[in-house]
C-alpha atoms as a PDB file:
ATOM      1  CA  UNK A   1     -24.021  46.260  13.631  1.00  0.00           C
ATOM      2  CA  UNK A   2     -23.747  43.668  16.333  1.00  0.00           C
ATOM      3  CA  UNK A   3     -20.884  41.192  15.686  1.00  0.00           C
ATOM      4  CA  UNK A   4     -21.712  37.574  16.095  1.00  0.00           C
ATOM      5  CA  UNK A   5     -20.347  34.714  14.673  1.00  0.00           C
ATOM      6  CA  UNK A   6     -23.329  34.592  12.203  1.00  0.00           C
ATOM      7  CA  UNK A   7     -22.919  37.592  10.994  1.00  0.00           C
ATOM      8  CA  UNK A   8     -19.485  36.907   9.028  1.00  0.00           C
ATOM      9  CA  UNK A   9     -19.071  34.573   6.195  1.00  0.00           C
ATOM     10  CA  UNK A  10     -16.558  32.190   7.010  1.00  0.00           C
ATOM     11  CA  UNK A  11     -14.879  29.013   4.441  1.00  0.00           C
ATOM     12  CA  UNK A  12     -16.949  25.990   4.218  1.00  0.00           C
ATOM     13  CA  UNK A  13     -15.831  23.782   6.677  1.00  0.00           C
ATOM     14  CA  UNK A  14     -14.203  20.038   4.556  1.00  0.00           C
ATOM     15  CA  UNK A  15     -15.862  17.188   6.389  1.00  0.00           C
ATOM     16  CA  UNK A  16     -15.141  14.673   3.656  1.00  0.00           C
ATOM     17  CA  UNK A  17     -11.060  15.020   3.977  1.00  0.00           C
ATOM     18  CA  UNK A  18      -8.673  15.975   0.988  1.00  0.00           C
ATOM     19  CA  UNK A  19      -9.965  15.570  -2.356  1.00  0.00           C
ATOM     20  CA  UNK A  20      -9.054  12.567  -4.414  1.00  0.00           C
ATOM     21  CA  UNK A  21      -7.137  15.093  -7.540  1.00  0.00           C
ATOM     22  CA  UNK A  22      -4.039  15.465  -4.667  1.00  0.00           C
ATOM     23  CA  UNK A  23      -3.367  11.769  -4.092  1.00  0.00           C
ATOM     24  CA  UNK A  24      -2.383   8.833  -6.070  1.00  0.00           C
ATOM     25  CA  UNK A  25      -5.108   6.058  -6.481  1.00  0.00           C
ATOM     26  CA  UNK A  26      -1.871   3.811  -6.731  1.00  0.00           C
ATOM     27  CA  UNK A  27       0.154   1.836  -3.954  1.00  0.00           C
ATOM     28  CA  UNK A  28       3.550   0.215  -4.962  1.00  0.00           C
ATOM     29  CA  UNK A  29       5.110  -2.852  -2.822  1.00  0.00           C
ATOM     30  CA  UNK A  30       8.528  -3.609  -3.356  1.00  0.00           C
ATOM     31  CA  UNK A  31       9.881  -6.829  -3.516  1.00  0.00           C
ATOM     32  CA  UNK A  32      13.191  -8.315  -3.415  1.00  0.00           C
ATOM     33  CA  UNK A  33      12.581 -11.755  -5.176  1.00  0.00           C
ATOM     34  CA  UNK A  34      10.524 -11.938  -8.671  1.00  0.00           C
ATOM     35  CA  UNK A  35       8.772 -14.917  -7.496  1.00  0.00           C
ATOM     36  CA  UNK A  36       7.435 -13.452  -4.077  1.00  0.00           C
ATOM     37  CA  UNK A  37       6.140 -10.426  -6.445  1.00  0.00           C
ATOM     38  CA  UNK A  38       4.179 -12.476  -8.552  1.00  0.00           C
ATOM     39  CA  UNK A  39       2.686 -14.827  -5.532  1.00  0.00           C
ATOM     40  CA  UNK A  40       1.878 -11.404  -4.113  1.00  0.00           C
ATOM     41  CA  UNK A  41       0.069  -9.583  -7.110  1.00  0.00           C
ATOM     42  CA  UNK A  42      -1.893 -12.987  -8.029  1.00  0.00           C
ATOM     43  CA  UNK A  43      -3.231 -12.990  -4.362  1.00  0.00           C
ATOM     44  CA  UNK A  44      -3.929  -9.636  -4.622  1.00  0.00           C
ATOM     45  CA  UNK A  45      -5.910 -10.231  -8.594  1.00  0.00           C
ATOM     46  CA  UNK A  46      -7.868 -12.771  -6.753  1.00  0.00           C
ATOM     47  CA  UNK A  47      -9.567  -9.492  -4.625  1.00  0.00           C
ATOM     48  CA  UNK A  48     -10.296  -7.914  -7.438  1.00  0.00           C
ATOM     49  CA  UNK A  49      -7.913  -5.646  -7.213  1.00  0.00           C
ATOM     50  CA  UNK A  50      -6.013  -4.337 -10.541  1.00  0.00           C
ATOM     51  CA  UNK A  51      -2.160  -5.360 -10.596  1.00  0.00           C
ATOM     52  CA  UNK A  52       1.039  -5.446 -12.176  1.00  0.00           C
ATOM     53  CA  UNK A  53       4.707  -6.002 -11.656  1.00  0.00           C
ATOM     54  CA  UNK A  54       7.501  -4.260 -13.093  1.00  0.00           C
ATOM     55  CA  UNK A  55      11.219  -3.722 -12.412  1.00  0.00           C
ATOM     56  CA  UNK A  56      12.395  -0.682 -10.545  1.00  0.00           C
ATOM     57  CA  UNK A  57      16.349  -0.529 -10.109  1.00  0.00           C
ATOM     58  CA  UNK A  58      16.859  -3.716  -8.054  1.00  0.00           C
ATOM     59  CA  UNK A  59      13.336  -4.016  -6.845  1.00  0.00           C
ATOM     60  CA  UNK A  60       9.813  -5.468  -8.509  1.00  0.00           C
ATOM     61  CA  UNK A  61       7.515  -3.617  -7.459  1.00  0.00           C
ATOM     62  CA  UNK A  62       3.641  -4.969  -7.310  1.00  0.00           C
ATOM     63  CA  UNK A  63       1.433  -1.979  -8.245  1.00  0.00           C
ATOM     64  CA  UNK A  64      -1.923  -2.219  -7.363  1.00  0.00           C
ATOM     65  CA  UNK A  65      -4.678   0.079  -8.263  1.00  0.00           C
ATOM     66  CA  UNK A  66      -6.745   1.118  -5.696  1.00  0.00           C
ATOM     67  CA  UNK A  67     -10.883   0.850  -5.988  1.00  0.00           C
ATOM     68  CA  UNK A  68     -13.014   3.577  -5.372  1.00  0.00           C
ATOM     69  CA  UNK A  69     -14.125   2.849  -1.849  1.00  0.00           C
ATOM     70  CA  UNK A  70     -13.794   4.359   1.246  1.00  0.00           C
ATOM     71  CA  UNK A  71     -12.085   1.245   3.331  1.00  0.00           C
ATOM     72  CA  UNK A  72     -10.079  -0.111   0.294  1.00  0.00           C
ATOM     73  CA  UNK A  73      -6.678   1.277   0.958  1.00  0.00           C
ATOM     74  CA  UNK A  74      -7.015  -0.190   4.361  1.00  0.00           C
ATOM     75  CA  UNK A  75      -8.204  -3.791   3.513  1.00  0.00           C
ATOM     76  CA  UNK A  76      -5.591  -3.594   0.945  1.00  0.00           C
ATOM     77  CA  UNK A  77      -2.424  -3.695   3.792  1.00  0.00           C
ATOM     78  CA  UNK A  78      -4.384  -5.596   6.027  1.00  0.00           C
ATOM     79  CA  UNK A  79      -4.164  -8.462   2.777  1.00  0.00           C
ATOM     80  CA  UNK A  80      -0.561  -7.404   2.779  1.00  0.00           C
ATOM     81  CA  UNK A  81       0.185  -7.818   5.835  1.00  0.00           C
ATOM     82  CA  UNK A  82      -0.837 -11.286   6.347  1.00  0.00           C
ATOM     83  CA  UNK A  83       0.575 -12.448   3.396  1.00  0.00           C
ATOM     84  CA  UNK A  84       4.154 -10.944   4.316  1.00  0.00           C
ATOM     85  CA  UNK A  85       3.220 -12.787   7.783  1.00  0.00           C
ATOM     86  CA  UNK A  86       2.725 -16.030   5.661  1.00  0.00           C
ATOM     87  CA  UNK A  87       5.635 -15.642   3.489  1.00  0.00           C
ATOM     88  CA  UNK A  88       7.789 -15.134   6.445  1.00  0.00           C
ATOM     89  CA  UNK A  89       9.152 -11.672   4.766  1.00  0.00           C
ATOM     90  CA  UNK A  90       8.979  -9.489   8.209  1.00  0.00           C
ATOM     91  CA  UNK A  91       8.751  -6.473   6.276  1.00  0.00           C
ATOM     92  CA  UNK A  92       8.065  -4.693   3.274  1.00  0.00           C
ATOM     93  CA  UNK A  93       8.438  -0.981   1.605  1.00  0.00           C
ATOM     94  CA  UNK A  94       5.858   0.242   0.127  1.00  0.00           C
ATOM     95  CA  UNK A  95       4.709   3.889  -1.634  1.00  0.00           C
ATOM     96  CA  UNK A  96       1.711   5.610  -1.406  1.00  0.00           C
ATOM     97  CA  UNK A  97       0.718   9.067  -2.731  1.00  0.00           C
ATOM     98  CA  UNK A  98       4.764   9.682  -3.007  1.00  0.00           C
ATOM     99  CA  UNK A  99       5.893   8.943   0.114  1.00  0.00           C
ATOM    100  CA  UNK A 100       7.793   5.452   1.370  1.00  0.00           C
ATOM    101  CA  UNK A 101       6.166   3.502   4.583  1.00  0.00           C
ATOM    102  CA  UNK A 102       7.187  -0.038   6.042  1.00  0.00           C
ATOM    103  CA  UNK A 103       4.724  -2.574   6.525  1.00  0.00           C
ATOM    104  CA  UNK A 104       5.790  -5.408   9.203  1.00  0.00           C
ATOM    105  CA  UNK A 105       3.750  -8.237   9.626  1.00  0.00           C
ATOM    106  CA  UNK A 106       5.003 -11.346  11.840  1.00  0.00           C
ATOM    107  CA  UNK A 107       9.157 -12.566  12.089  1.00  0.00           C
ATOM    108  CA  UNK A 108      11.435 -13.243   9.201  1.00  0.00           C
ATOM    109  CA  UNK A 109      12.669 -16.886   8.649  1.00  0.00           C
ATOM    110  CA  UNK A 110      16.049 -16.241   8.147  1.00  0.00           C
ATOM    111  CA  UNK A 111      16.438 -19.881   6.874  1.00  0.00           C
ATOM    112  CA  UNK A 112      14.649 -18.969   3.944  1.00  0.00           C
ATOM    113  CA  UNK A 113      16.917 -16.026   3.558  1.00  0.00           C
ATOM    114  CA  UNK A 114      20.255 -18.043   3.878  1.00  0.00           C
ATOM    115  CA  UNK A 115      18.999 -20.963   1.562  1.00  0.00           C
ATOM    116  CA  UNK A 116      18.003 -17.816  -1.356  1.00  0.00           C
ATOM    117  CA  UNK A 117      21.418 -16.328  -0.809  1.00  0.00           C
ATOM    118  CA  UNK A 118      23.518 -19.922  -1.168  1.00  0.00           C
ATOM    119  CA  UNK A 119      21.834 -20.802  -4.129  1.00  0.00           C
END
């Protein structure tokens, strides 16, 4: 028996990347101040997306349910970016599937910072 790569079964080969069952269909954002979470999760309600805020130790976190397409975890930061650009935040945590990542976007306004802290 001649043998050729045809002639042994091999594993199909995954072209379609991990299956959905071994990742979260969640993203959390933390954020410091209660009213930048709630700014943030009713921009993010006006996409369509599904959200809510909670407490988490001294966080809120804005929890937001991702959508069954392909692209919608990445238009999803890309909306969270620029509004941490707009809100002059710098950067943000974030969890995905378990794991913690930082999302920058633009400079903090430490101004805003100092005026938060004195009052």
């Amino acid at each position: 028996m001649d043998e050729q790569a045809g002639d042994h079964p091999t594993a199909p080969l995954r072209t379609s990347g991990p299956t959905t069952d071994a990742y979260d269909d969640t993203v959390g954002f933390e954020i410091a101040d209660l009213s930048h979470a709630t700014r943030l999760a009713r921009r993010l309600q006006l996409r369509a997306w599904r959200v809510t805020v909670h407490d988490r130790d001294d966080v809120h976190v804005v929890t937001v349910e991702l959508r069954p397409r392909p692209i919608d975890l990445a238009v999803l930061l890309r909306v969270v970016e620029h509004w941490i650009e707009e809100q002059s935040l710098c950067a943000i945590r974030f969890e995905l599937d378990g794991r913690s990542y930082l999302l920058e976007a633009g400079e903090a306004d430490w101004d805003q910072v100092d005026q938060r802290r004195s009052a």
